[in-house]
C-alpha atoms as a PDB file:
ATOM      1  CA  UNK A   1     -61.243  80.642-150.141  1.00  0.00           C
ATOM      2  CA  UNK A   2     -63.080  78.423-152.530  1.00  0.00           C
ATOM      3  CA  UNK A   3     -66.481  76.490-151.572  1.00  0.00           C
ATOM      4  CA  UNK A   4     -66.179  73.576-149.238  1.00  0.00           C
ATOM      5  CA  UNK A   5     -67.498  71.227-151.987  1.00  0.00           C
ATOM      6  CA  UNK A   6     -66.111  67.911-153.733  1.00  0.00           C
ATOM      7  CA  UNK A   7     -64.159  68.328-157.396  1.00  0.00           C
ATOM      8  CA  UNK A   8     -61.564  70.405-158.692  1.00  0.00           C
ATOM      9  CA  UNK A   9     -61.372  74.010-157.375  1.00  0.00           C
ATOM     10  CA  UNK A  10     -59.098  76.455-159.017  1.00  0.00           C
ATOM     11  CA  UNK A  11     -56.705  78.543-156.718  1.00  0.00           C
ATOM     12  CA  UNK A  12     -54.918  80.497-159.227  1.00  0.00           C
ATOM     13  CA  UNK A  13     -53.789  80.239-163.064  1.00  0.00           C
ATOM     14  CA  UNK A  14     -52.235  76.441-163.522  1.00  0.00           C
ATOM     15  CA  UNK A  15     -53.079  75.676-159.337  1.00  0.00           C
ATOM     16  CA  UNK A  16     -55.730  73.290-158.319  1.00  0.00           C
ATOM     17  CA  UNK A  17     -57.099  71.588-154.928  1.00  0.00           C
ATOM     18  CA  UNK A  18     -59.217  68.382-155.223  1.00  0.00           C
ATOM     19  CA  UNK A  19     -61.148  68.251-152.215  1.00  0.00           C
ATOM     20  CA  UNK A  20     -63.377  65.381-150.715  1.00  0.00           C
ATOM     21  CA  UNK A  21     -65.624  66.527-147.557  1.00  0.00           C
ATOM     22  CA  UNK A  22     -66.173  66.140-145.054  1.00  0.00           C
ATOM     23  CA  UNK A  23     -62.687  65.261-144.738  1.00  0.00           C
ATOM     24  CA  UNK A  24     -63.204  62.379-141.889  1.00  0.00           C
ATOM     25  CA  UNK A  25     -61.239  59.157-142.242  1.00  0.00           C
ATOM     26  CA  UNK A  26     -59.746  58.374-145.672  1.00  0.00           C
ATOM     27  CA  UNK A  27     -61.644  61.409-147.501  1.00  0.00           C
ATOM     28  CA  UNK A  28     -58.278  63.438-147.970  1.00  0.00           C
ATOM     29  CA  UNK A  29     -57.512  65.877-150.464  1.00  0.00           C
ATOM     30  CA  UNK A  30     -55.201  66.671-152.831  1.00  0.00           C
ATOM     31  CA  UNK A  31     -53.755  68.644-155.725  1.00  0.00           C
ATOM     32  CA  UNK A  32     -52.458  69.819-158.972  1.00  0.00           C
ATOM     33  CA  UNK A  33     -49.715  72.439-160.848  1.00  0.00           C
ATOM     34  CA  UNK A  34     -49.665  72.739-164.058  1.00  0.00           C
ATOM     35  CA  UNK A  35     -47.695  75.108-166.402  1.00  0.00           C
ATOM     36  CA  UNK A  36     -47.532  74.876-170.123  1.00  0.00           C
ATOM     37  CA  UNK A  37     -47.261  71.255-171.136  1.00  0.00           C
ATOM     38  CA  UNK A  38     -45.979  70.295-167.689  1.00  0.00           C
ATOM     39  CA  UNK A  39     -47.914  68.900-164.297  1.00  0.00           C
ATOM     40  CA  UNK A  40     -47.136  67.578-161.052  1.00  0.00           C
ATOM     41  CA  UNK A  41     -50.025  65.847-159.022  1.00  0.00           C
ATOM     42  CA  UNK A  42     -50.149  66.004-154.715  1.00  0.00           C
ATOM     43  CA  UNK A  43     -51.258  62.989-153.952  1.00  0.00           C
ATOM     44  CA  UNK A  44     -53.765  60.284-154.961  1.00  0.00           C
ATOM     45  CA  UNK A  45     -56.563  58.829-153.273  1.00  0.00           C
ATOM     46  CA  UNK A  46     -57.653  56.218-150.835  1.00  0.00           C
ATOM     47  CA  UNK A  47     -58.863  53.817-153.760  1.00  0.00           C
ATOM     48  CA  UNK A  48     -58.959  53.142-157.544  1.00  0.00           C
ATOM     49  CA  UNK A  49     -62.396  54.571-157.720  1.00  0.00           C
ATOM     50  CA  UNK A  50     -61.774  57.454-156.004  1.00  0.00           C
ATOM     51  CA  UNK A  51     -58.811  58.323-157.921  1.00  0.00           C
ATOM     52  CA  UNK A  52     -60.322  57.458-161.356  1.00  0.00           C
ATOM     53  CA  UNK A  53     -63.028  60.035-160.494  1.00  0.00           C
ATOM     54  CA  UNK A  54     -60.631  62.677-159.613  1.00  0.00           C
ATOM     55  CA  UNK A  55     -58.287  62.514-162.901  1.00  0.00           C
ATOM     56  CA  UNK A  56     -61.174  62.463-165.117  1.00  0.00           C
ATOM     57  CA  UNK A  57     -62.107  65.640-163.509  1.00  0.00           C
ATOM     58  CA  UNK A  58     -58.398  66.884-163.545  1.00  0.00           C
ATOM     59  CA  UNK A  59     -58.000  65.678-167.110  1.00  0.00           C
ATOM     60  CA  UNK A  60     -61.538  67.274-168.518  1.00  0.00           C
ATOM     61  CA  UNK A  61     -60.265  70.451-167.265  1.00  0.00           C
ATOM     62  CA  UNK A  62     -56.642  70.629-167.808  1.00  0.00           C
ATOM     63  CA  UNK A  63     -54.616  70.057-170.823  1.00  0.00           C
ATOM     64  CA  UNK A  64     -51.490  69.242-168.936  1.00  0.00           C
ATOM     65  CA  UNK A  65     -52.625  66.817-166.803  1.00  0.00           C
ATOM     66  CA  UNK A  66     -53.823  64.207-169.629  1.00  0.00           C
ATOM     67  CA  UNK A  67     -49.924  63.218-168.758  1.00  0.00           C
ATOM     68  CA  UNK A  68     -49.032  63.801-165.326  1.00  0.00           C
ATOM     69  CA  UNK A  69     -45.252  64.444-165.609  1.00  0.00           C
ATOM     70  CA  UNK A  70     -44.668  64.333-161.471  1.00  0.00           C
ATOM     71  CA  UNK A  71     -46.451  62.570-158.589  1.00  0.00           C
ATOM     72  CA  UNK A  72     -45.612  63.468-155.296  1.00  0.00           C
ATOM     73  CA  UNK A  73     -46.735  62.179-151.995  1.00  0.00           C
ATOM     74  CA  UNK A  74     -47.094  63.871-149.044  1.00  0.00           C
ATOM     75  CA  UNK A  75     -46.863  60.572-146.767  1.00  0.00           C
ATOM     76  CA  UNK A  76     -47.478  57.147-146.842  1.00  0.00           C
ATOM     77  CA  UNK A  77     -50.755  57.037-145.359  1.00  0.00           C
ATOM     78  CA  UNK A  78     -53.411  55.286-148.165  1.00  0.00           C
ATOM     79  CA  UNK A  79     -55.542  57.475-148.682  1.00  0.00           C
ATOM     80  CA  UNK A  80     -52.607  60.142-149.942  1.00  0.00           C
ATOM     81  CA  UNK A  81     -51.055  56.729-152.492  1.00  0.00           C
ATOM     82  CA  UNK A  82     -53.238  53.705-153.068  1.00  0.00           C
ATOM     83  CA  UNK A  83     -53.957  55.627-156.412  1.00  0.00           C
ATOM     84  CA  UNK A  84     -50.733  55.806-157.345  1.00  0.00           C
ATOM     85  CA  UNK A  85     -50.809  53.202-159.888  1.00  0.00           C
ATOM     86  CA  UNK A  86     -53.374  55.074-162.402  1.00  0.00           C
ATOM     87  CA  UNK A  87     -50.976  57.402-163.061  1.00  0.00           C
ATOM     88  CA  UNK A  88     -47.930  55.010-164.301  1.00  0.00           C
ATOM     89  CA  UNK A  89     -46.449  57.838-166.454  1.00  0.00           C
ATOM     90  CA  UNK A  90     -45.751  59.745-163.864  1.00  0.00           C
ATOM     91  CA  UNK A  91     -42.499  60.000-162.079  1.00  0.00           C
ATOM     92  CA  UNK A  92     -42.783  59.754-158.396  1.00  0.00           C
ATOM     93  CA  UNK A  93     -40.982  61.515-155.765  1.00  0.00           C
ATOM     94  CA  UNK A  94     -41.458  61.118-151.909  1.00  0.00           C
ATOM     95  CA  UNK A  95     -39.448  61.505-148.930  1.00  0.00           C
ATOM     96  CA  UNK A  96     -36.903  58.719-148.036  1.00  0.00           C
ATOM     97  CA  UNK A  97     -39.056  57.718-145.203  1.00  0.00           C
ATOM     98  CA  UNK A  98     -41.990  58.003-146.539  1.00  0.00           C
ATOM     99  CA  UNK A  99     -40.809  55.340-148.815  1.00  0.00           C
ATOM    100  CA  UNK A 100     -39.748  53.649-146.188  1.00  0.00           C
ATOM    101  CA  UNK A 101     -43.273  53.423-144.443  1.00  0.00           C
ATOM    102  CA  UNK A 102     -45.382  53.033-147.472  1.00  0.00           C
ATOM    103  CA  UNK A 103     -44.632  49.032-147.754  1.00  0.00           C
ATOM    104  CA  UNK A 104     -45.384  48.460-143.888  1.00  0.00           C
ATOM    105  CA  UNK A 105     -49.583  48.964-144.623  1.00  0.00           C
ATOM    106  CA  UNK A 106     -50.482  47.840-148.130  1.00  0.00           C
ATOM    107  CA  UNK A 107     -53.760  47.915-149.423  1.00  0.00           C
ATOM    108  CA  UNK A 108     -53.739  44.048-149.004  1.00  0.00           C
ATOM    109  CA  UNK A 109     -53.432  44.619-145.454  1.00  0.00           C
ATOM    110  CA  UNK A 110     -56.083  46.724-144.993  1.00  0.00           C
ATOM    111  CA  UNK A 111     -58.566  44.483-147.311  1.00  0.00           C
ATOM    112  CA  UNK A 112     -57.849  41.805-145.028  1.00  0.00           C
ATOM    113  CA  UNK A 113     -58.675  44.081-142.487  1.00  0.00           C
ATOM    114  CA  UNK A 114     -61.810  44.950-143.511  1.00  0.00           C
ATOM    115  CA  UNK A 115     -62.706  40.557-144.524  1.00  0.00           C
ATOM    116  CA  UNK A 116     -62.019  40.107-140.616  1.00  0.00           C
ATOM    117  CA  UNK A 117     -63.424  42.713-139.222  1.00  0.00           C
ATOM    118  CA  UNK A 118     -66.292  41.174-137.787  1.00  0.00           C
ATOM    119  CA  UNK A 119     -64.326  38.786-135.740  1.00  0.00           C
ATOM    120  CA  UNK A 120     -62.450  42.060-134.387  1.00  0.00           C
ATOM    121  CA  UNK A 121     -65.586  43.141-131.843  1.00  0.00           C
ATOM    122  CA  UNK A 122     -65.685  46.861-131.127  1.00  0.00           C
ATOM    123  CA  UNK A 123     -62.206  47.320-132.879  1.00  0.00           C
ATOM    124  CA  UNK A 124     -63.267  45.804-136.130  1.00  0.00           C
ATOM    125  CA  UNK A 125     -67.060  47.736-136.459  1.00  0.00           C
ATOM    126  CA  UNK A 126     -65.352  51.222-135.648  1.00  0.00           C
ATOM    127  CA  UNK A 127     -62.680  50.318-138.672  1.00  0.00           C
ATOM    128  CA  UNK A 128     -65.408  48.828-140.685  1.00  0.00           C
ATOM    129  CA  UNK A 129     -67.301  52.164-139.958  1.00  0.00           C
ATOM    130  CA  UNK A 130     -64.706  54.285-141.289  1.00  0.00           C
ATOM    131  CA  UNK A 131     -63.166  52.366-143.869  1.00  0.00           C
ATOM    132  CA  UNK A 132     -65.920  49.983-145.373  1.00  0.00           C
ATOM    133  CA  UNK A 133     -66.874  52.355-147.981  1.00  0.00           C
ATOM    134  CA  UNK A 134     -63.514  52.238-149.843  1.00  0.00           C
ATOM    135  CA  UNK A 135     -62.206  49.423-152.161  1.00  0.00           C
ATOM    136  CA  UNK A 136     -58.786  48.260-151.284  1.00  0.00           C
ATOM    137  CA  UNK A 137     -59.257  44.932-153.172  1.00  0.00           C
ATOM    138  CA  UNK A 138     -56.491  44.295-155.824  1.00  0.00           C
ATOM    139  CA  UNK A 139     -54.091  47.502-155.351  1.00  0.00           C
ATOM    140  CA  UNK A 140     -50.879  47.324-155.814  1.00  0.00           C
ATOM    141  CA  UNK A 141     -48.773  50.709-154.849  1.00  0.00           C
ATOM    142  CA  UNK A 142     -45.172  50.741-157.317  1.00  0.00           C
ATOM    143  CA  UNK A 143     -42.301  51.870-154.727  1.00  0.00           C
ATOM    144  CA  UNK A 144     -41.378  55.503-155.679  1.00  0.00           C
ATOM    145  CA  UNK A 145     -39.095  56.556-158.718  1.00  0.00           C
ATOM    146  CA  UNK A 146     -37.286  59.149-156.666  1.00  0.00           C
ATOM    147  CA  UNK A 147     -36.737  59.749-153.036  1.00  0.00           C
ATOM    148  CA  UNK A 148     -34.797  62.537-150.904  1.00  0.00           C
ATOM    149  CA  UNK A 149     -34.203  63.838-147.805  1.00  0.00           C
ATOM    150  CA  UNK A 150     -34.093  67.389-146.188  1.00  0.00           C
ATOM    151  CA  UNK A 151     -35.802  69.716-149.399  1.00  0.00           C
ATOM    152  CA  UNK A 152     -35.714  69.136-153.264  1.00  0.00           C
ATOM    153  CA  UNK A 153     -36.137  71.756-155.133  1.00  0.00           C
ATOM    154  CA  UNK A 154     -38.076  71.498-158.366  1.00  0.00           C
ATOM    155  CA  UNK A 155     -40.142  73.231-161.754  1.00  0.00           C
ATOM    156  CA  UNK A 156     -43.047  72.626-163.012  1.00  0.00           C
ATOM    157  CA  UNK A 157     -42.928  74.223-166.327  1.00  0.00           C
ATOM    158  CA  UNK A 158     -41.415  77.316-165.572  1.00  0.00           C
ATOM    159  CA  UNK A 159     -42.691  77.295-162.292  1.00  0.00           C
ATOM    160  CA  UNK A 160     -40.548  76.558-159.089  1.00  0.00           C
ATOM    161  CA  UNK A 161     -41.592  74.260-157.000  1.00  0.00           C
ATOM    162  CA  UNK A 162     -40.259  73.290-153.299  1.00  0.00           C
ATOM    163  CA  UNK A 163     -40.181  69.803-151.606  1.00  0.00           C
ATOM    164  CA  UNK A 164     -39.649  70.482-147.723  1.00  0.00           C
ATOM    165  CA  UNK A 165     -39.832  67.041-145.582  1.00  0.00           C
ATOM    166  CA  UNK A 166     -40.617  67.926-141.993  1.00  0.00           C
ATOM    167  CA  UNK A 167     -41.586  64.387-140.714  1.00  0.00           C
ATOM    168  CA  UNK A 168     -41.323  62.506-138.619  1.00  0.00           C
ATOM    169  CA  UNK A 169     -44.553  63.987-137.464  1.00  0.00           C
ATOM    170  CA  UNK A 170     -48.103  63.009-138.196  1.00  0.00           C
ATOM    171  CA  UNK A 171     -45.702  59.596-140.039  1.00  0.00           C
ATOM    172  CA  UNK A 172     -42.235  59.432-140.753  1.00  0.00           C
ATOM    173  CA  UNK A 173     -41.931  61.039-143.731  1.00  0.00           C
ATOM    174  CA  UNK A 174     -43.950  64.079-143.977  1.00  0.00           C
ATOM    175  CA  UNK A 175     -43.847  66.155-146.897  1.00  0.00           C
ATOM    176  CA  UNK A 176     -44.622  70.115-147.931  1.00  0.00           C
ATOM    177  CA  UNK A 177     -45.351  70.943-151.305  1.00  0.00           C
ATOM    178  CA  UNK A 178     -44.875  74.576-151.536  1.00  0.00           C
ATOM    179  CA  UNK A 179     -45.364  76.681-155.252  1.00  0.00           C
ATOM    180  CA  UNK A 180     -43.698  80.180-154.254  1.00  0.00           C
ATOM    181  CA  UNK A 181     -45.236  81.350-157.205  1.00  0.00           C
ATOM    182  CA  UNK A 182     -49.418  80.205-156.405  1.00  0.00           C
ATOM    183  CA  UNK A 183     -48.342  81.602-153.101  1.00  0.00           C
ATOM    184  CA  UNK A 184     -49.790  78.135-152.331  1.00  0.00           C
ATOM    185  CA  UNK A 185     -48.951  74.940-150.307  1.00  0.00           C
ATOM    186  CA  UNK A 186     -50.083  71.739-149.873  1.00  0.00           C
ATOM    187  CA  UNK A 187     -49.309  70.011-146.124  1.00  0.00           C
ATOM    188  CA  UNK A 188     -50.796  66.798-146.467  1.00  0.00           C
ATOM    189  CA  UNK A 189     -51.444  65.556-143.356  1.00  0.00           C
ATOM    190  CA  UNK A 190     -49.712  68.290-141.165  1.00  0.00           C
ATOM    191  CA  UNK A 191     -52.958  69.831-141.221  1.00  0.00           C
ATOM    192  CA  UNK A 192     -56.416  68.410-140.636  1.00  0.00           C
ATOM    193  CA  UNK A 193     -59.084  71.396-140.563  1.00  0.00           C
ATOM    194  CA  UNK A 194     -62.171  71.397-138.719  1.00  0.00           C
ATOM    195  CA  UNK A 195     -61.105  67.563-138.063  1.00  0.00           C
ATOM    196  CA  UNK A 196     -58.945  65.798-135.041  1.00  0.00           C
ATOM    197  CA  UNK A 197     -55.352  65.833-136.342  1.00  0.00           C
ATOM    198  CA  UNK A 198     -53.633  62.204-135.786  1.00  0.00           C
ATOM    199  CA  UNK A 199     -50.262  61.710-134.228  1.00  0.00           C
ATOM    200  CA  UNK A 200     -49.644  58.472-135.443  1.00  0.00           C
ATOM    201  CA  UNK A 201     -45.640  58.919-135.082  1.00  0.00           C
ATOM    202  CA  UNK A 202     -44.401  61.996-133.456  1.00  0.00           C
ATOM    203  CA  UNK A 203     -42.324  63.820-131.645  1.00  0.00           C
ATOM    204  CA  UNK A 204     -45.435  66.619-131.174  1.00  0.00           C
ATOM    205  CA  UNK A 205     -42.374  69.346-131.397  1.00  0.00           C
ATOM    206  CA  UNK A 206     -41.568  68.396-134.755  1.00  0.00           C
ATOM    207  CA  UNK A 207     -45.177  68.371-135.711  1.00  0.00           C
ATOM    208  CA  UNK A 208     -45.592  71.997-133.987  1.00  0.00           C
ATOM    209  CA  UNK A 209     -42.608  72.967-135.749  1.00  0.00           C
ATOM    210  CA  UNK A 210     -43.999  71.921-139.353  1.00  0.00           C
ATOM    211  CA  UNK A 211     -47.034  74.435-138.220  1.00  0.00           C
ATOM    212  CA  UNK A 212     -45.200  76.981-137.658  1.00  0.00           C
ATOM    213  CA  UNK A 213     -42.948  76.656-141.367  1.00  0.00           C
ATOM    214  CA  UNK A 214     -46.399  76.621-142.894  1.00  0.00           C
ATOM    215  CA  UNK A 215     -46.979  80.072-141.117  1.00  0.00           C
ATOM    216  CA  UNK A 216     -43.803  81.461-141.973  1.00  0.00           C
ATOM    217  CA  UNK A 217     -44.234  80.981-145.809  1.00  0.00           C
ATOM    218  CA  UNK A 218     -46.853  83.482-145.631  1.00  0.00           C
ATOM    219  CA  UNK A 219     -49.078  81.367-148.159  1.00  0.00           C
ATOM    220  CA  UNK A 220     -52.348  82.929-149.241  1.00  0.00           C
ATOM    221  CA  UNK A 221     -53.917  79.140-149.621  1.00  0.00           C
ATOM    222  CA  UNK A 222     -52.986  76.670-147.824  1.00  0.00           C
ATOM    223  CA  UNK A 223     -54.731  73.167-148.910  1.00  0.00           C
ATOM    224  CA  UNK A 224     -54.569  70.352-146.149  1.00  0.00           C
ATOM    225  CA  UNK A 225     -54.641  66.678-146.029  1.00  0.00           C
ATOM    226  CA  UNK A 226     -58.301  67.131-144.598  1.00  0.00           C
ATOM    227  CA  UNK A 227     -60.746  69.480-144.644  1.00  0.00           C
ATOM    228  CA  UNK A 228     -61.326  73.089-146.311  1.00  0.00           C
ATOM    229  CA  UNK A 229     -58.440  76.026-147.781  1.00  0.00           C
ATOM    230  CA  UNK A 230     -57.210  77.577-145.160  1.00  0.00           C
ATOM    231  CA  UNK A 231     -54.339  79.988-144.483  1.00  0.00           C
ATOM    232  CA  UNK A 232     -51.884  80.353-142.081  1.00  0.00           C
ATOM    233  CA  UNK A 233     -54.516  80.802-139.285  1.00  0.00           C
ATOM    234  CA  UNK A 234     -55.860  77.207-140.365  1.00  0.00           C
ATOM    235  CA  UNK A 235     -52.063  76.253-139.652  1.00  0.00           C
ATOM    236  CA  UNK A 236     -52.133  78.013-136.456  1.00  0.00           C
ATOM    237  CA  UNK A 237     -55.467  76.636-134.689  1.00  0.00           C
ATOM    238  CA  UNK A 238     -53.583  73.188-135.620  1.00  0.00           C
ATOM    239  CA  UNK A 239     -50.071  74.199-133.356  1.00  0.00           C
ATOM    240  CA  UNK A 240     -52.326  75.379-131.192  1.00  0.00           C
ATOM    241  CA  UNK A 241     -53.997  71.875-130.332  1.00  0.00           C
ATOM    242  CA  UNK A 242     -51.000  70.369-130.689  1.00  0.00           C
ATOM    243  CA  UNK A 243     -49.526  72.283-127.514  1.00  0.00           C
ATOM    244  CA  UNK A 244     -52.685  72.212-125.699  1.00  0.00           C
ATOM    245  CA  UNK A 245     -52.364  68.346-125.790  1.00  0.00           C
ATOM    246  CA  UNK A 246     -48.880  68.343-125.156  1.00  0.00           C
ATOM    247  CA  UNK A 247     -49.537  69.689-122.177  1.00  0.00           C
ATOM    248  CA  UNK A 248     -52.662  67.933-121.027  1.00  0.00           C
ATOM    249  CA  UNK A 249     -51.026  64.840-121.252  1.00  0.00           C
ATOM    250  CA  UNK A 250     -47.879  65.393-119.882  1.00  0.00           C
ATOM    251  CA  UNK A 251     -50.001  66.113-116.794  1.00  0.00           C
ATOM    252  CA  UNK A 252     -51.717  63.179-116.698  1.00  0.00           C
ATOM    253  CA  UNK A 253     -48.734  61.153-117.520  1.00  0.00           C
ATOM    254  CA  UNK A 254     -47.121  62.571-114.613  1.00  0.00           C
ATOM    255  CA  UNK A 255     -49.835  61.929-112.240  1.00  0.00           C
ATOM    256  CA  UNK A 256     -50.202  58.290-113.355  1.00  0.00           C
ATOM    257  CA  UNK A 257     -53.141  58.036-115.471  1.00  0.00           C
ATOM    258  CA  UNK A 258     -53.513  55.287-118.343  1.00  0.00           C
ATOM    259  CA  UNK A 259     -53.899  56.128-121.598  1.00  0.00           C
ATOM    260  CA  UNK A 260     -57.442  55.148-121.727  1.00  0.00           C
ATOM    261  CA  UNK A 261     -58.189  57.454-118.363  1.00  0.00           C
ATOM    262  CA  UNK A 262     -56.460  60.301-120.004  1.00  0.00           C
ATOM    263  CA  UNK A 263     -58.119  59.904-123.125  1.00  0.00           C
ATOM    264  CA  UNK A 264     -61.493  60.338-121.234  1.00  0.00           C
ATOM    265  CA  UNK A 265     -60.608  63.114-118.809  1.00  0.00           C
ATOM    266  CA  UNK A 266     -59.270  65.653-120.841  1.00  0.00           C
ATOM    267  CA  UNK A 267     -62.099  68.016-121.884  1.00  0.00           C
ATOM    268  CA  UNK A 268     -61.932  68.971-124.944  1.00  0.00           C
ATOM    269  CA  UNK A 269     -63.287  72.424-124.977  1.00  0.00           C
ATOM    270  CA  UNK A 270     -63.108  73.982-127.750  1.00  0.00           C
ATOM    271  CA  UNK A 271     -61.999  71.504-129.907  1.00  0.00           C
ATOM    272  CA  UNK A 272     -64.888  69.237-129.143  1.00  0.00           C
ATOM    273  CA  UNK A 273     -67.062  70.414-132.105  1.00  0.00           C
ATOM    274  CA  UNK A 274     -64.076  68.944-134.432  1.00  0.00           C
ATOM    275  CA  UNK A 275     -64.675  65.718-136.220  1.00  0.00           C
ATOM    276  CA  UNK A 276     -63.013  62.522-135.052  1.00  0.00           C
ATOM    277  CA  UNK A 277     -62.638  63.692-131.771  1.00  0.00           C
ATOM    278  CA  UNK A 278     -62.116  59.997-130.432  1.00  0.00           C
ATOM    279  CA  UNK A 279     -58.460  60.654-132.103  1.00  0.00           C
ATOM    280  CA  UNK A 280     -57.598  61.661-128.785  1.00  0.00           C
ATOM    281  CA  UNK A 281     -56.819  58.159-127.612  1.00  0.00           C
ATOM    282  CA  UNK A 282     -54.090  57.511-130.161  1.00  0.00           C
ATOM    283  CA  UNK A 283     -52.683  61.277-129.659  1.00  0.00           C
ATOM    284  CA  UNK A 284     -52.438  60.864-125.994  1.00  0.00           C
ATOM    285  CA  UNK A 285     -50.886  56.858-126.849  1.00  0.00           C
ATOM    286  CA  UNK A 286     -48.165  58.844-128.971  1.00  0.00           C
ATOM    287  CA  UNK A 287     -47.653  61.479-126.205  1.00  0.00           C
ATOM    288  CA  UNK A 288     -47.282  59.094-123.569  1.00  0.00           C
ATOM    289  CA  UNK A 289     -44.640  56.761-125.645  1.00  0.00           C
ATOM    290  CA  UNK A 290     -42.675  60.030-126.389  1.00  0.00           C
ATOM    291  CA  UNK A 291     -42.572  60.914-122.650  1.00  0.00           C
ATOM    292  CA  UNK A 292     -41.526  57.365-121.106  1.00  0.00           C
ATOM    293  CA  UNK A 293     -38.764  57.193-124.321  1.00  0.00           C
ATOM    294  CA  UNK A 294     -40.501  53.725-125.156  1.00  0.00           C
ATOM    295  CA  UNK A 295     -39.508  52.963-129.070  1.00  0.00           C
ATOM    296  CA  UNK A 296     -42.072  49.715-129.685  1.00  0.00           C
ATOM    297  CA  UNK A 297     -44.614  50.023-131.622  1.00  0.00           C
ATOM    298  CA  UNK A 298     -48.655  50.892-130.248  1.00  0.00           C
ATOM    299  CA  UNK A 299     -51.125  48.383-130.027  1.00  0.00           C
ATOM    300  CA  UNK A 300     -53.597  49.419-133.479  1.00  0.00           C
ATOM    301  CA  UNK A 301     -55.801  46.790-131.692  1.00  0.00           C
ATOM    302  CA  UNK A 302     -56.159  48.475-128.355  1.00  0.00           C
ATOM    303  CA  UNK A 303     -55.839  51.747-129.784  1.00  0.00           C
ATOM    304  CA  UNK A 304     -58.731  51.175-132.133  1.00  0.00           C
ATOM    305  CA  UNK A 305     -60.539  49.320-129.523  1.00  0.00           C
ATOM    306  CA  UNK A 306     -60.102  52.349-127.526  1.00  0.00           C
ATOM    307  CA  UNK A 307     -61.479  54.837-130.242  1.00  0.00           C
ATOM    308  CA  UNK A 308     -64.571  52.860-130.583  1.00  0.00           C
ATOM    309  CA  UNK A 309     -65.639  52.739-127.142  1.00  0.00           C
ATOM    310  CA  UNK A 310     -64.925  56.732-127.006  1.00  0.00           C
ATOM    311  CA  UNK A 311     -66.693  57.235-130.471  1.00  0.00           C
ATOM    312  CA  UNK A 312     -69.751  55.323-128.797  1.00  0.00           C
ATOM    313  CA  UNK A 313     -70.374  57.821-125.553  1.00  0.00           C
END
């Protein structure tokens, strides 16, 4: 597996990973295939900045990706799209949903966030804390050129490439980029490694089931939202949590626990050395929405509110 280091690393002929450690909030990574004349990009970057950096880099090194030919994004979260705009050649494909989903938190939004933060107490310093280092200040993210549902099958060149939506999971509209070819795929946010994955949607069985089609491609690299190259393993320590907090909570869900009490009595164990542990709270939110059947939306206020006072013990 290559180095866990920032920049470009090359997984095979014409097969890339950009990676940004130490993969905590908004430091995702992403990717690049490139055969002959022709490209596609996975994903851009939390900010402008960000993004600029990592084309330069992609562009010094590659021929093919002077003109990205295909964008496609992996979900709607920022840090996987704000980019998007420095790369207006580009044709861009996501899932139906993930279309859906990429209006609802614009980088205006989370600007403003980050303006009123300080009127936000404990809330507002944990998202200044983990988001105060990006720039979100005049983006503007074009809706997609392309959307689809199920898989989309595609080439790169001469290379086949394979779109496989298995959200709603860690969003709505999660993505897999597979290249049969690089015996490579990139999960977005399916898979965090080393780091606390996110549930910000659910159902946890679809998101356990998207682990185990990453394990059943028999990939030699597998490159994830956040974190290092893995392999299938990486995508099975991931299922793995996933059940283990299934389970947790449902406990404590049927024993009449908050949220917030849950969130503090289950011991992590082994996953406690795992960065953004405090994740927990909005996992165990998720969990306990699915379980009750409730279809509003969470409280980001309370939730982040929540994470804060965890992060701080």
């Amino acid at each position: 597996m290559p180095p866990y280091r920032k920049g470009l690393h090359e997984l095979g002929p014409g097969c890339w990973a950009w990676l940004q450690p130490d993969g905590s909030w908004g430091w995702s990574n992403a990717g690049l295939l490139a055969d002959g004349e022709a490209s596609l990009l996975v994903d851009t970057l939390f900010d402008l900045h960000l993004t600029g950096e990592m084309l330069d880099a992609m562009r010094d090194a590659v021929p093919a990706a002077r003109q990205i030919d295909t964008l496609v994004n992996t979900h709607a979260n920022g840090d996987h799209c704000y980019g998007n705009s420095l790369v207006p050649e580009a044709r861009v494909i996501t899932s139906k949903a993930c279309a859906e989903e990429m209006a609802e938190v614009s980088p205006a939004v989370m600007h403003q966030f980050l303006l009123n933060a300080d009127a936000l107490g404990p809330a507002g310093a944990f998202f200044k804390r983990a988001f105060g280092v990006f720039d979100f200040e005049g983006i503007e993210v074009p809706p997609p050129d392309e959307t689809f549902s199920g898989e989309l099958e595609l080439r790169v060149g001469d290379r086949p490439v394979q779109l496989i939506e298995v959200g709603p999971a860690h969003t709505r509209g999660d993505v897999l980029i597979w290249s049969p070819q690089d015996r490579t795929v990139f999960t977005g946010d399916i898979l965090f490694i080393d780091g606390t994955p996110i549930m910000w949607q659910g159902p946890v069985g679809r998101w356990i089931a998207a682990c185990e089609r990453i394990e059943a491609l028999g990939a030699e690299h597998v490159v994830p939202g956040h974190g290092p190259v893995t392999d299938r393993a990486g995508a099975a320590r991931v299922r793995e949590y996933l059940v283990w907090l299934r389970d947790e909570a449902r406990t404590r869900h049927d024993a009449g626990l908050s949220v917030a009490e849950a969130a503090r009595d289950i011991a992590l164990g082994e996953y406690r050395h795992w960065l953004d542990s405090e994740r927990i709270v909005v996992n165990v939110d998720t969990l306990y929405r699915e379980f009750s059947g409730s279809t509003g939306a969470p409280d980001t206020l309370e939730l982040f509110t929540l994470m804060a006072a965890i992060a701080g013990d």
